[in-house]
PDB file of N, CA and C in Angstrom:
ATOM      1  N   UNK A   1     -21.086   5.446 -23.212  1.00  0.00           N
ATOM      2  CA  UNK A   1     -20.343   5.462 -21.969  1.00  0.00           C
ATOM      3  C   UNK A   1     -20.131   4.018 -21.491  1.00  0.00           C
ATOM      4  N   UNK A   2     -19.302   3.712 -21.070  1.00  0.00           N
ATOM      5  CA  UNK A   2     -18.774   2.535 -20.259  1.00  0.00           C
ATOM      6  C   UNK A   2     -18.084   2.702 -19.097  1.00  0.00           C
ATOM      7  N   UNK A   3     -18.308   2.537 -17.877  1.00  0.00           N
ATOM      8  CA  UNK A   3     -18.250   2.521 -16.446  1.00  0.00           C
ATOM      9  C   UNK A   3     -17.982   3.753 -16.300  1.00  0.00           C
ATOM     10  N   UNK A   4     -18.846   4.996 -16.892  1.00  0.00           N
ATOM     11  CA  UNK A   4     -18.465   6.369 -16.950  1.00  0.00           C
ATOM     12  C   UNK A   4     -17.695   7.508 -18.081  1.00  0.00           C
ATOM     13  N   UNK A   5     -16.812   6.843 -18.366  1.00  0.00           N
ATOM     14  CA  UNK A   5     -16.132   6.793 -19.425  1.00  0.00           C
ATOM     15  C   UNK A   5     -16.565   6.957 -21.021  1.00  0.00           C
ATOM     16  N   UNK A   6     -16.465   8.006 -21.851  1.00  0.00           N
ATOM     17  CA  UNK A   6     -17.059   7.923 -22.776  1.00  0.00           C
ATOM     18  C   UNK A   6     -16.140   7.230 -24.021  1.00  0.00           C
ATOM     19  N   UNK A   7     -17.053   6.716 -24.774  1.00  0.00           N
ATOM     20  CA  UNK A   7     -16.491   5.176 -25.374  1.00  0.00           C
ATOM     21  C   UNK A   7     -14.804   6.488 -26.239  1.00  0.00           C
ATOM     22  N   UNK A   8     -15.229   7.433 -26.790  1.00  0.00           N
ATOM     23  CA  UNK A   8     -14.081   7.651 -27.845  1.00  0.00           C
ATOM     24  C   UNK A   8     -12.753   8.074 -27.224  1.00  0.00           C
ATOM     25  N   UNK A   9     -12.861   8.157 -25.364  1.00  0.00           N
ATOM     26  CA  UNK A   9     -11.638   8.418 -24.803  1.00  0.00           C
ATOM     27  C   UNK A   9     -11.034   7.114 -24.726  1.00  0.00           C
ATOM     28  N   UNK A  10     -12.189   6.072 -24.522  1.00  0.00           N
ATOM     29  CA  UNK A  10     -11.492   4.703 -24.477  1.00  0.00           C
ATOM     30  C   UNK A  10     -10.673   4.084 -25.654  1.00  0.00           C
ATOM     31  N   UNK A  11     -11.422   4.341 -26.987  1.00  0.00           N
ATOM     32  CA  UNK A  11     -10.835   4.554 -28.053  1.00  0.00           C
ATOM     33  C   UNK A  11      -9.596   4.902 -27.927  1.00  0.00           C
ATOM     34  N   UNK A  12      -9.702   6.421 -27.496  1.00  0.00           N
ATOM     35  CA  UNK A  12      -8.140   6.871 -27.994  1.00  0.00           C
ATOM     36  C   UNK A  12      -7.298   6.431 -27.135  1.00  0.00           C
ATOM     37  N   UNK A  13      -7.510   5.982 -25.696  1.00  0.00           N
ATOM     38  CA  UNK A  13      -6.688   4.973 -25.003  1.00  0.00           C
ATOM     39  C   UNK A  13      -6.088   4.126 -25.689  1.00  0.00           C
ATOM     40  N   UNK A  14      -6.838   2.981 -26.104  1.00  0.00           N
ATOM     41  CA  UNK A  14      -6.635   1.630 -26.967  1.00  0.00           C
ATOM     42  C   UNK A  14      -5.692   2.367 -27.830  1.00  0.00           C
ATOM     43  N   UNK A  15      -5.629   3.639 -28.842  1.00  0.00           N
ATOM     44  CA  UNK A  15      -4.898   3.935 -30.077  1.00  0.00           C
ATOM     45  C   UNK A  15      -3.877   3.783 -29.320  1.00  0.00           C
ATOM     46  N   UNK A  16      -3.418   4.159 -28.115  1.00  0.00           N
ATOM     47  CA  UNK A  16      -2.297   5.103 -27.342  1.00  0.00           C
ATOM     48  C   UNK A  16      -1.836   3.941 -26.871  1.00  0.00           C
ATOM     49  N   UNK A  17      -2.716   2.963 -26.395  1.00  0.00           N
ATOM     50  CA  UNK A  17      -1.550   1.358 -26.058  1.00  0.00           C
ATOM     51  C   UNK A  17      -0.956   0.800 -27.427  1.00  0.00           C
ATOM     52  N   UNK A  18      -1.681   0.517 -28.415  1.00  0.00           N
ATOM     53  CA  UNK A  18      -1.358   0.023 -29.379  1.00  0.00           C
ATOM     54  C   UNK A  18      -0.325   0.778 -30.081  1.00  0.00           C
ATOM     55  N   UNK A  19       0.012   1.578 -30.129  1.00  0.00           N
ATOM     56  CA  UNK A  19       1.068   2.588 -30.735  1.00  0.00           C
ATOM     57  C   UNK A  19       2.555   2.310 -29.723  1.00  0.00           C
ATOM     58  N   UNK A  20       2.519   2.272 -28.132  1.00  0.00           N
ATOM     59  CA  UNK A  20       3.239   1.857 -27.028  1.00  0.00           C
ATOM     60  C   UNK A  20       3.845   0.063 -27.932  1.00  0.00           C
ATOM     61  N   UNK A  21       2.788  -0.517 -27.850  1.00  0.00           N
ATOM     62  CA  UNK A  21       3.274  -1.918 -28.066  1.00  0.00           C
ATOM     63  C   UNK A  21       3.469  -2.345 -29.467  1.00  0.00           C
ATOM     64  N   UNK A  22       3.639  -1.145 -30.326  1.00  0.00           N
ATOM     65  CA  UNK A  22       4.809  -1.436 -31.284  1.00  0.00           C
ATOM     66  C   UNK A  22       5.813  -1.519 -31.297  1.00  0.00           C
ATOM     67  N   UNK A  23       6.376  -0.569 -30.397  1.00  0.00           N
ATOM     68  CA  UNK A  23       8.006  -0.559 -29.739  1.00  0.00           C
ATOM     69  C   UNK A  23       8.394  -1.954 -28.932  1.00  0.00           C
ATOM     70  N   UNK A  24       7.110  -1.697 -28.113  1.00  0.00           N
ATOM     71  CA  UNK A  24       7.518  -2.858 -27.206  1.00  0.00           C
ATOM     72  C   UNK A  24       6.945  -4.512 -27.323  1.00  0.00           C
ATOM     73  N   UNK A  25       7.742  -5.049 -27.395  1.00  0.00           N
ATOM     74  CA  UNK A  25       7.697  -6.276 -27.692  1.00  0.00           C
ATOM     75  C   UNK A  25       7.816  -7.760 -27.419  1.00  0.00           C
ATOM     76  N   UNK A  26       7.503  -8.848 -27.797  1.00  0.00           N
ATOM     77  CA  UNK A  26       7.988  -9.477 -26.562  1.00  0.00           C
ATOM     78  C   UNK A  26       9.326 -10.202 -27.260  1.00  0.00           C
ATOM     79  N   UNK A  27      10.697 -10.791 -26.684  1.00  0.00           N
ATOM     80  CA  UNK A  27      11.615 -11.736 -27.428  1.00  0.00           C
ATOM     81  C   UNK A  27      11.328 -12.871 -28.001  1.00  0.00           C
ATOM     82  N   UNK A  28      11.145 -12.584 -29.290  1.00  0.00           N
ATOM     83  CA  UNK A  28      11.410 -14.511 -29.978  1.00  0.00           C
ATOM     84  C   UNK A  28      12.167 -15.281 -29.713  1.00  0.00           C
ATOM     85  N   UNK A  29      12.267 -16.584 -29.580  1.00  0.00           N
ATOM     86  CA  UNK A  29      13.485 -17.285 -29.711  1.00  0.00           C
ATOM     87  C   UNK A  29      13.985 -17.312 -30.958  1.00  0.00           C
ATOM     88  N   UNK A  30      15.014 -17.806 -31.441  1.00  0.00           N
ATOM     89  CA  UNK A  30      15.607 -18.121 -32.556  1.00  0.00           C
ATOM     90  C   UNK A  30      14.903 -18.836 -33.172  1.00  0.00           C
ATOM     91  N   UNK A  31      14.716 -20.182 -32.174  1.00  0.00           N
ATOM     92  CA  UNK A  31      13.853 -21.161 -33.653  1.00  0.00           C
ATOM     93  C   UNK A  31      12.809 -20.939 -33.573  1.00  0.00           C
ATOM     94  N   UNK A  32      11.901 -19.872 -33.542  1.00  0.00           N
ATOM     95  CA  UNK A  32      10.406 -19.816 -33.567  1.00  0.00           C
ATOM     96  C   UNK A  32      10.367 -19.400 -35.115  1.00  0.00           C
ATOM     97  N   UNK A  33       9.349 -19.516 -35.660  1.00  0.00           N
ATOM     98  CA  UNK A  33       9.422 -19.253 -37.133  1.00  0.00           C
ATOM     99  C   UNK A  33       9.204 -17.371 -37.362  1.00  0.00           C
ATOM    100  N   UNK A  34       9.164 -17.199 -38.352  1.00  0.00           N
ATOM    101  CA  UNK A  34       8.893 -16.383 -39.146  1.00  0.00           C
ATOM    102  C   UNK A  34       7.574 -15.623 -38.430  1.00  0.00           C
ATOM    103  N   UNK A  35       6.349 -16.594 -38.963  1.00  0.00           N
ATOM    104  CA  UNK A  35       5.273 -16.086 -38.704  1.00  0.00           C
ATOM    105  C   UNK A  35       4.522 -16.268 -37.556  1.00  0.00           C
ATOM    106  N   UNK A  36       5.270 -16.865 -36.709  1.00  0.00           N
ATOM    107  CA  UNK A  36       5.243 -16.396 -35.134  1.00  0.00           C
ATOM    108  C   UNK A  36       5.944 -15.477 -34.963  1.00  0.00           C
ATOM    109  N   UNK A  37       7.308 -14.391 -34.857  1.00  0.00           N
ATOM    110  CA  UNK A  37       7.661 -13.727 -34.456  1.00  0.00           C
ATOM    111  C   UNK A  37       6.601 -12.233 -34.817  1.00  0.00           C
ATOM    112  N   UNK A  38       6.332 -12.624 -36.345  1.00  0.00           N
ATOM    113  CA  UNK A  38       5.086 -11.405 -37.240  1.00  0.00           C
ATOM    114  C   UNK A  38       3.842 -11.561 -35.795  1.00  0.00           C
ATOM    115  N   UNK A  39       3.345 -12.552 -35.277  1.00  0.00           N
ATOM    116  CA  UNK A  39       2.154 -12.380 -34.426  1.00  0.00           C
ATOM    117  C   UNK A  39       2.705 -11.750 -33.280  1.00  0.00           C
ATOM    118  N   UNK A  40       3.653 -12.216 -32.578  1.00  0.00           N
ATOM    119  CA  UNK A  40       3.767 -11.783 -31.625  1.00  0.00           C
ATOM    120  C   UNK A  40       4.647 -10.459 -31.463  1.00  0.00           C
ATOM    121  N   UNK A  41       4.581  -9.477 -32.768  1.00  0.00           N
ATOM    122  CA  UNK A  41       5.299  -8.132 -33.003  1.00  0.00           C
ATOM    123  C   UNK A  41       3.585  -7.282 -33.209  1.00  0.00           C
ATOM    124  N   UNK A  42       3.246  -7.893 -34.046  1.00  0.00           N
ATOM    125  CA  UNK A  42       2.143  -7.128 -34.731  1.00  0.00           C
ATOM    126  C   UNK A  42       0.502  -7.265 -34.152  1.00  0.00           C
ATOM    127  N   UNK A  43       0.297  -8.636 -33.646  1.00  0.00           N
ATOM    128  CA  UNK A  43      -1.588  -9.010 -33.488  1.00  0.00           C
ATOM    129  C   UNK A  43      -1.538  -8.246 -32.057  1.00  0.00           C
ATOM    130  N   UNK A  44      -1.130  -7.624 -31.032  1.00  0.00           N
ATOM    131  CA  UNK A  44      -1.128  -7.258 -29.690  1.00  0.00           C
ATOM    132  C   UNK A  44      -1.392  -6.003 -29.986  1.00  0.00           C
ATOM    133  N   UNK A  45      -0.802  -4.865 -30.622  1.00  0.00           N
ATOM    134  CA  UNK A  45      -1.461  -4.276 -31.577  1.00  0.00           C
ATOM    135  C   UNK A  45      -2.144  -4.000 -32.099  1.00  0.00           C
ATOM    136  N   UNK A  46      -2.470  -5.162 -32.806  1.00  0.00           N
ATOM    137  CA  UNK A  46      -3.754  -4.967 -33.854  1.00  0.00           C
ATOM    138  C   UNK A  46      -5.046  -5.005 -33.530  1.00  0.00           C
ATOM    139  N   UNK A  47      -4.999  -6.106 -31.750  1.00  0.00           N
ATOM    140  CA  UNK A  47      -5.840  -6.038 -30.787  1.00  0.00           C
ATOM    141  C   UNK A  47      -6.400  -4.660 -30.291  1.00  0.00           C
ATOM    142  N   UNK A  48      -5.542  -4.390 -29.997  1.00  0.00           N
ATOM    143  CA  UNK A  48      -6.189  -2.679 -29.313  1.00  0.00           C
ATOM    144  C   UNK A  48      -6.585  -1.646 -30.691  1.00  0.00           C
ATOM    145  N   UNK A  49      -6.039  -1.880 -31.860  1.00  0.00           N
ATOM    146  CA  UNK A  49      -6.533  -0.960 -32.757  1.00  0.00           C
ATOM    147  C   UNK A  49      -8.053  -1.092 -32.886  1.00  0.00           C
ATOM    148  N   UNK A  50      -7.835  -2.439 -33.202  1.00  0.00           N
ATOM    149  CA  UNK A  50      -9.501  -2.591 -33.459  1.00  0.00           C
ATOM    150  C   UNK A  50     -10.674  -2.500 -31.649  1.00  0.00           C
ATOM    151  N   UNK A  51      -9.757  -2.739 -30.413  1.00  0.00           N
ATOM    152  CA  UNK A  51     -10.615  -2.253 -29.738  1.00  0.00           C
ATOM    153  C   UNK A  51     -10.837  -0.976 -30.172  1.00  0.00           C
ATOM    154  N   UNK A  52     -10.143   0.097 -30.196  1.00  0.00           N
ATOM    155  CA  UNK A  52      -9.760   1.236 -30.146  1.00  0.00           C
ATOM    156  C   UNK A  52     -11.544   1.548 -31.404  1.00  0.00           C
ATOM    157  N   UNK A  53     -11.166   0.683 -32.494  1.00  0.00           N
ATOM    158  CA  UNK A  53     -12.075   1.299 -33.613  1.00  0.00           C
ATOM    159  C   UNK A  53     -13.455   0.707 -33.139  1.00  0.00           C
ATOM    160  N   UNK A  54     -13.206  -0.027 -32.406  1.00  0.00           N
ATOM    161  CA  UNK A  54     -15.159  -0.754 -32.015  1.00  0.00           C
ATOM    162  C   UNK A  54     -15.604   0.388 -31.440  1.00  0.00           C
ATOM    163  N   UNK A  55     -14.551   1.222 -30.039  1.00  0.00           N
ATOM    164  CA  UNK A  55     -15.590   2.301 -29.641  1.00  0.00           C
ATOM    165  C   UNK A  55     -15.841   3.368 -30.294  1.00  0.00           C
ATOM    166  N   UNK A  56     -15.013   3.483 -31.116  1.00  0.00           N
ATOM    167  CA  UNK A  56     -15.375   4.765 -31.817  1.00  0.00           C
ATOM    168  C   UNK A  56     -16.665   4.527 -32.830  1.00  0.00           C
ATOM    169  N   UNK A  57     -17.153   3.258 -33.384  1.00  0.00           N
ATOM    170  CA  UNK A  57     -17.476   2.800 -33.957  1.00  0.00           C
ATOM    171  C   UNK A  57     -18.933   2.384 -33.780  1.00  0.00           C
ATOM    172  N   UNK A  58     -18.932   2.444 -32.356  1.00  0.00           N
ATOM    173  CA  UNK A  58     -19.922   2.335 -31.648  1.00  0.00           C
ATOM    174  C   UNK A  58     -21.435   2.989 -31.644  1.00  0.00           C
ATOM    175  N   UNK A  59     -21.027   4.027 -31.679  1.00  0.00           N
ATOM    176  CA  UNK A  59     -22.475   4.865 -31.777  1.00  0.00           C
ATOM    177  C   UNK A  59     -23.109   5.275 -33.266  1.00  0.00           C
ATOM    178  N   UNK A  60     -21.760   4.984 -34.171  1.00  0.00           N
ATOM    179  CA  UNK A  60     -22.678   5.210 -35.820  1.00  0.00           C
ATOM    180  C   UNK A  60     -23.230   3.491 -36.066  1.00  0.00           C
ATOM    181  N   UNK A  61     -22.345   2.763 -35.909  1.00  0.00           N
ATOM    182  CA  UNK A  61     -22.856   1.144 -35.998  1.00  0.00           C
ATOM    183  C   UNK A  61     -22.737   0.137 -35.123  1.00  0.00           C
ATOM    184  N   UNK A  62     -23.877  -0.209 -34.335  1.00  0.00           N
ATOM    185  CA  UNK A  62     -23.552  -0.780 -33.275  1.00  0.00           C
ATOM    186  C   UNK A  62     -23.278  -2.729 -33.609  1.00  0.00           C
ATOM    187  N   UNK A  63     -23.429  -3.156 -34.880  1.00  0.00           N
ATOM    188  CA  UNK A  63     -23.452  -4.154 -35.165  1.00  0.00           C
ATOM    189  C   UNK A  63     -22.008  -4.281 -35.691  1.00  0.00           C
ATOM    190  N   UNK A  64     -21.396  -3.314 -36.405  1.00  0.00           N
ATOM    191  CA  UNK A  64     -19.924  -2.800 -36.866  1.00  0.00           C
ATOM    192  C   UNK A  64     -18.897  -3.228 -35.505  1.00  0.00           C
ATOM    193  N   UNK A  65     -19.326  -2.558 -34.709  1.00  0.00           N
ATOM    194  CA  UNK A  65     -18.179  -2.203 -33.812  1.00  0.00           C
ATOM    195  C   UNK A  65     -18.441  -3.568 -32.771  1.00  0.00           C
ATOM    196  N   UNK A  66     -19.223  -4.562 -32.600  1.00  0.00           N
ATOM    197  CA  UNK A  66     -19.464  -5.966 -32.000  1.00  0.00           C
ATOM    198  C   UNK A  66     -18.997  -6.727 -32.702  1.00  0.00           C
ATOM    199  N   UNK A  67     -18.614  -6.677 -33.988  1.00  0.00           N
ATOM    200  CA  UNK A  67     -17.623  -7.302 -35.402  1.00  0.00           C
ATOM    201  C   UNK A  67     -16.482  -6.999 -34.659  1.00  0.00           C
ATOM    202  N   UNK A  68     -16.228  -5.896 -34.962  1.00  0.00           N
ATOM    203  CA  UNK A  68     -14.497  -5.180 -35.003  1.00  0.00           C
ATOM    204  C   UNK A  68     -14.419  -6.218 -33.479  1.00  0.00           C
ATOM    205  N   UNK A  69     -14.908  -6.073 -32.648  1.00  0.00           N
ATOM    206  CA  UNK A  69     -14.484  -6.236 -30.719  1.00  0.00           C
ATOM    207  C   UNK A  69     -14.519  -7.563 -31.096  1.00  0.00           C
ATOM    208  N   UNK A  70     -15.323  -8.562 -31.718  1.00  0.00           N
ATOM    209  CA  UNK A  70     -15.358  -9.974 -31.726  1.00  0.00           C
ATOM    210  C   UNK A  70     -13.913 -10.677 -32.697  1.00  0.00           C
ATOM    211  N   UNK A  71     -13.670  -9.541 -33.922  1.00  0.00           N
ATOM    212  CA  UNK A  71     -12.591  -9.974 -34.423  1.00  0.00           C
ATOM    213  C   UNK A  71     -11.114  -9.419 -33.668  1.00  0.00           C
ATOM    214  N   UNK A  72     -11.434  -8.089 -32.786  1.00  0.00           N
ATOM    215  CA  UNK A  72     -10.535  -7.594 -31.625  1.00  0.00           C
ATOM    216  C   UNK A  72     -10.053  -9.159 -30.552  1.00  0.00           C
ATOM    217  N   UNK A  73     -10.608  -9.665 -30.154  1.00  0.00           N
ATOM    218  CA  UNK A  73     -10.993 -11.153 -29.503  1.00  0.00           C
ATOM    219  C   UNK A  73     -10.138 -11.847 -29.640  1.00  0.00           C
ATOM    220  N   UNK A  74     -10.570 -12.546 -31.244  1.00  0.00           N
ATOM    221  CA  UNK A  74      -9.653 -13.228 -31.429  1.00  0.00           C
ATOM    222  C   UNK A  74      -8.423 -13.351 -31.788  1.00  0.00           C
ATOM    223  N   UNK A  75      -8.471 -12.007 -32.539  1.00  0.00           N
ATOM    224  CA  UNK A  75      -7.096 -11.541 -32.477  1.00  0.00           C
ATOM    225  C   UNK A  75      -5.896 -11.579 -31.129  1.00  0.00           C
ATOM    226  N   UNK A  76      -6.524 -11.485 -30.358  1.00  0.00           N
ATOM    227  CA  UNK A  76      -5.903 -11.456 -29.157  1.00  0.00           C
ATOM    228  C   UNK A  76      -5.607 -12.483 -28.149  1.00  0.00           C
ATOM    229  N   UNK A  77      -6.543 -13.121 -28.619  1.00  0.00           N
ATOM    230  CA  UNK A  77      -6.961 -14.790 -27.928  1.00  0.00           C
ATOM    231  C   UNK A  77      -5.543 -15.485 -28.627  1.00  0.00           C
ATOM    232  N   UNK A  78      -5.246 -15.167 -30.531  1.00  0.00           N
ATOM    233  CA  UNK A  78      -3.951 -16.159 -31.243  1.00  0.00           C
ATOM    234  C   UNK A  78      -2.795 -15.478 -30.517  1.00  0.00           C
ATOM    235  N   UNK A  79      -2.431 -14.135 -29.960  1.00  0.00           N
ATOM    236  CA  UNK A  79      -1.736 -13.364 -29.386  1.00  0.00           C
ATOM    237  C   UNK A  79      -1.127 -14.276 -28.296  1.00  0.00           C
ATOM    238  N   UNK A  80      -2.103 -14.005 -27.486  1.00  0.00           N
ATOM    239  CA  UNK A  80      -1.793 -15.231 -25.982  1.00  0.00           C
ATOM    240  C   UNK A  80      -1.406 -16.267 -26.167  1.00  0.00           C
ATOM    241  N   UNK A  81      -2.122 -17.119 -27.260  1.00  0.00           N
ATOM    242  CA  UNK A  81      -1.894 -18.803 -26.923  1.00  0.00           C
ATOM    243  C   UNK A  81       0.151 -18.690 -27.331  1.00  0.00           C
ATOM    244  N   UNK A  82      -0.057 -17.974 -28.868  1.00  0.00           N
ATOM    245  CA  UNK A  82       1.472 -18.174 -29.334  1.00  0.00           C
ATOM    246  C   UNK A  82       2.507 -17.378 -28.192  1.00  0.00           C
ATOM    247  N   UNK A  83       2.090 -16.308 -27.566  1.00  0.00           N
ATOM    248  CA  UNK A  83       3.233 -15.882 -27.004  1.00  0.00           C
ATOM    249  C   UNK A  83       3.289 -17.251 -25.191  1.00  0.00           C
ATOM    250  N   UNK A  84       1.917 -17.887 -25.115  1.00  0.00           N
ATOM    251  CA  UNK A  84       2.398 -18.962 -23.754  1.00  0.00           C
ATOM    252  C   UNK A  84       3.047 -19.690 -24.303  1.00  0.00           C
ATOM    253  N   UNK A  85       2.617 -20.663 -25.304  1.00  0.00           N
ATOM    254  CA  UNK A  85       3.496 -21.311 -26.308  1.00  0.00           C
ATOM    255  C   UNK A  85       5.127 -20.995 -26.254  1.00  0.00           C
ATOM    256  N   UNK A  86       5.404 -19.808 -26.071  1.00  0.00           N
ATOM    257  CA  UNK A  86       6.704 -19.759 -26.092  1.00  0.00           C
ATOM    258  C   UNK A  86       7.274 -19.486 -24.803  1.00  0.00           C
ATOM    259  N   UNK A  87       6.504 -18.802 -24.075  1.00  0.00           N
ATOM    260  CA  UNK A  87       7.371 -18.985 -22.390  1.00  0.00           C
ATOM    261  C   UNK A  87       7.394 -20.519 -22.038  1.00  0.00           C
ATOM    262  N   UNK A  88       6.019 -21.477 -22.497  1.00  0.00           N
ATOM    263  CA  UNK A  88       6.294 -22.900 -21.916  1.00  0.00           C
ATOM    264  C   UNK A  88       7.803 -23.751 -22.353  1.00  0.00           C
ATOM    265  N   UNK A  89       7.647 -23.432 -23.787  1.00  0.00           N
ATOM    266  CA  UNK A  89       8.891 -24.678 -24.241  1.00  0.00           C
ATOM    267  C   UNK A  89      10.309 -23.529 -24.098  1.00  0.00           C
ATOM    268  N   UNK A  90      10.277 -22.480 -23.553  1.00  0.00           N
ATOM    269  CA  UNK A  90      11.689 -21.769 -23.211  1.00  0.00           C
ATOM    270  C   UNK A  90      12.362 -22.520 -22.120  1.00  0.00           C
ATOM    271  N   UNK A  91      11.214 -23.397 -21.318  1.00  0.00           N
ATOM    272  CA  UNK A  91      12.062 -23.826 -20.170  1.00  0.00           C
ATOM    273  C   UNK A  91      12.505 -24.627 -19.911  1.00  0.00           C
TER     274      UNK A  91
END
């Protein structure tokens, strides 16, 4: 449980954003490369999957699912910097 909440509804939350923010996306510019447009389509995503799998993940391995959330992290941490990165030099 987490603030009441039992971890595998939170889970299936996280599945249910991450599935949302495949569609939705944020605009590349033109000259952003390749494999910036791939992060900022796909790691926002990939963020909540793996939240999604830490809680579920949680109660068979608790060392598993502090992996998944720590690599959830940073995943999300390269998410942010590249998508400020691109609102800064848009302007």
């Amino acid at each position: 449980m987490f603030l009441g909440i039992p971890l595998p509804m939170i889970g299936f939350v996280c599945f249910i954003i991450a599935a949302i923010f495949i569609f939705v996306r944020p605009k590349t510019r033109p000259e952003s490369s390749f494999f910036g447009g791939y992060i900022l389509h796909w790691f926002h995503s990939l963020a909540w999957v793996l939240f999604g799998t830490a809680a579920f993940y949680q109660r068979a391995s608790n060392l598993l699912a502090i992996a998944l959330l720590i690599v959830g992290l940073v995943v999300y941490a390269v998410f942010i910097k590249l998508f400020l990165e691109q609102k800064v030099t848009k302007k």
